[in-house]
C-alpha atoms as a PDB file:
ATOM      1  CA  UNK A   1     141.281  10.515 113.486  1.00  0.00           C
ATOM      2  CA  UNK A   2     145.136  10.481 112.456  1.00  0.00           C
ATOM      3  CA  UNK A   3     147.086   8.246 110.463  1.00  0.00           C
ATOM      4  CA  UNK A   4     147.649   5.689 113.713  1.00  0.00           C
ATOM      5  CA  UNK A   5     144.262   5.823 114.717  1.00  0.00           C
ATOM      6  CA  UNK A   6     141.943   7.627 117.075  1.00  0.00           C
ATOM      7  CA  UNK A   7     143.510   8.001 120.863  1.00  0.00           C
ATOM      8  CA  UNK A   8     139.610   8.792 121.995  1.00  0.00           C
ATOM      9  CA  UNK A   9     137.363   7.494 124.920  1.00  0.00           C
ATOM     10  CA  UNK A  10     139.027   4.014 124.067  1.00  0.00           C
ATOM     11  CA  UNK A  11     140.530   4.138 120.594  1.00  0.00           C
ATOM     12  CA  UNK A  12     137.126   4.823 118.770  1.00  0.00           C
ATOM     13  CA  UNK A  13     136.007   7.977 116.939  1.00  0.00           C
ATOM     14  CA  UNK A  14     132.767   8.236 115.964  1.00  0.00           C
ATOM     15  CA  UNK A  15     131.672   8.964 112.275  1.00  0.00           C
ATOM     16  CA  UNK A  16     130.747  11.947 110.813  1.00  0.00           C
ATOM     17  CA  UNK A  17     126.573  13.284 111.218  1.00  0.00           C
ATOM     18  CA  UNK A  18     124.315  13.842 108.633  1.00  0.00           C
ATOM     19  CA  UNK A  19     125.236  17.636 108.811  1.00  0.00           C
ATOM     20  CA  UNK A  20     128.804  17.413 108.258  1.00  0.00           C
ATOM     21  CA  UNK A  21     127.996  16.427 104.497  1.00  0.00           C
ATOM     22  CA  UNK A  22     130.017  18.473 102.190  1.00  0.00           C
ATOM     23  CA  UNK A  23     132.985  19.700 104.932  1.00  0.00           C
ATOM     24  CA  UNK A  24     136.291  19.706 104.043  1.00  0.00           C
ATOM     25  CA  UNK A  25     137.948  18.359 107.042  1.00  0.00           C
ATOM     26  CA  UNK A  26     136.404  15.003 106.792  1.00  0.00           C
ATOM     27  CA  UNK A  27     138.804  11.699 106.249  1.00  0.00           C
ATOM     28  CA  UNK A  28     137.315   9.002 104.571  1.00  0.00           C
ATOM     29  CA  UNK A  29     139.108   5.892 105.980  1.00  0.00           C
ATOM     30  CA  UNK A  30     138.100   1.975 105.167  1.00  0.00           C
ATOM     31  CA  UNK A  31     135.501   1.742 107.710  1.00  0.00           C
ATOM     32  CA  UNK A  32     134.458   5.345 107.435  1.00  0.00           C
ATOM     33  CA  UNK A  33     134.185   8.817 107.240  1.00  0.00           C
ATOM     34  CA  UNK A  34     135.451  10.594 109.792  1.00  0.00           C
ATOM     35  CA  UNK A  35     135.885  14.571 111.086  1.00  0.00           C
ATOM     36  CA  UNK A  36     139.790  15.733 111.746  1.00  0.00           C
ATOM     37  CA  UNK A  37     138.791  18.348 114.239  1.00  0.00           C
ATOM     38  CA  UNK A  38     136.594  16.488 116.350  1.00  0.00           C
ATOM     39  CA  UNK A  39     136.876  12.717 117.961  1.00  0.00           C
ATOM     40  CA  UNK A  40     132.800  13.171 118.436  1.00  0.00           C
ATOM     41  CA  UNK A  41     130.887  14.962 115.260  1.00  0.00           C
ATOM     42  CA  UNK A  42     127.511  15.328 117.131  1.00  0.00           C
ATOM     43  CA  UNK A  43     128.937  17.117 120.493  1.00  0.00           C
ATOM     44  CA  UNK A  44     130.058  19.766 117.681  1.00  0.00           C
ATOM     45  CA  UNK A  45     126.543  20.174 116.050  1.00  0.00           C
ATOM     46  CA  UNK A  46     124.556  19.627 119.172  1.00  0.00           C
ATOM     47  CA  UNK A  47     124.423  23.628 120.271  1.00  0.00           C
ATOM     48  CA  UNK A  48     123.696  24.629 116.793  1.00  0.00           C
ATOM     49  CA  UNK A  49     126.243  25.319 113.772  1.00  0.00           C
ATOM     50  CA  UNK A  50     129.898  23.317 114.153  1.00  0.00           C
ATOM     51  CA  UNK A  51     132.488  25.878 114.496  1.00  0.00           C
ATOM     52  CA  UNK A  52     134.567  24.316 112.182  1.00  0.00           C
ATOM     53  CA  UNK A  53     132.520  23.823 109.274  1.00  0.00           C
ATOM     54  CA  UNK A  54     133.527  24.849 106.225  1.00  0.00           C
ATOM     55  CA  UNK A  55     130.501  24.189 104.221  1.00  0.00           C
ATOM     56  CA  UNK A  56     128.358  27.239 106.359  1.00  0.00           C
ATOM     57  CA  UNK A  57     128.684  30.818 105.309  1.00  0.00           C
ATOM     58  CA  UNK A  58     128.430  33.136 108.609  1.00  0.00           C
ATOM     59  CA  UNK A  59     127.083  36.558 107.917  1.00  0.00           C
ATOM     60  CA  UNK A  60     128.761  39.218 109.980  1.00  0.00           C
ATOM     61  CA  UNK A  61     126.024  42.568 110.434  1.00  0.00           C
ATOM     62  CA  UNK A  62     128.068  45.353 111.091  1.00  0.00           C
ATOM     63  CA  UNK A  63     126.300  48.711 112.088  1.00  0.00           C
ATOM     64  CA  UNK A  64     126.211  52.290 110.843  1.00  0.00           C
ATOM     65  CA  UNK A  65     127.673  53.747 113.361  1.00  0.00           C
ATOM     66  CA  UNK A  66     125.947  57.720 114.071  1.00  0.00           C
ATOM     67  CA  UNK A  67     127.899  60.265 113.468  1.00  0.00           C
ATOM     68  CA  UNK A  68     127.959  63.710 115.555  1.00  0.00           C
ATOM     69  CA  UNK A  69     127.709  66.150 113.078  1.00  0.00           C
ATOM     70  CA  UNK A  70     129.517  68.817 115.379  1.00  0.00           C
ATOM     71  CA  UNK A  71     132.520  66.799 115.530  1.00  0.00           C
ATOM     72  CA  UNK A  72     132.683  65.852 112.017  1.00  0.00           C
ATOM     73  CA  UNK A  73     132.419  69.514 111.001  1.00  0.00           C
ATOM     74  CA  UNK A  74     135.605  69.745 113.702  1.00  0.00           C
ATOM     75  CA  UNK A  75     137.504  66.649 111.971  1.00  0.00           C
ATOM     76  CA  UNK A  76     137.718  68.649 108.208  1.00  0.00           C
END
């Protein structure tokens, strides 16, 4: 949704989903609220988390990796 209006399947965006709530890419225009990213809200949520939320916190695990102790007692 832009200034001149939406240019998707026909002119008409669809409005934001109940889990977009609380994202900060969302345009609230006279007849709506509406995502900036994407033309169709649901497509976005329908595979799990929207990648463009900004509302959801992703937690990265990063492992430990193991350490040879031979080669460490090479690196000093």
């Amino acid at each position: 949704m832009s200034a001149k209006g939406c240019k998707y399947n026909g002119g008409e965006c669809r409005s934001i989903v109940e889990q977009c709530e609380g994202c900060q890419r969302i345009a609230e225009k006279e007849n709506g609220k509406y995502c900036i990213v994407a033309p169709e809200p649901a497509l976005k949520w329908k595979n799990g988390n929207c990648n463009m939320a900004t509302h959801i916190k992703t937690i990265v695990e990063t492992k430990k990796q193991k350490l040879n102790p031979i080669k460490a007692s090479k690196r000093r």
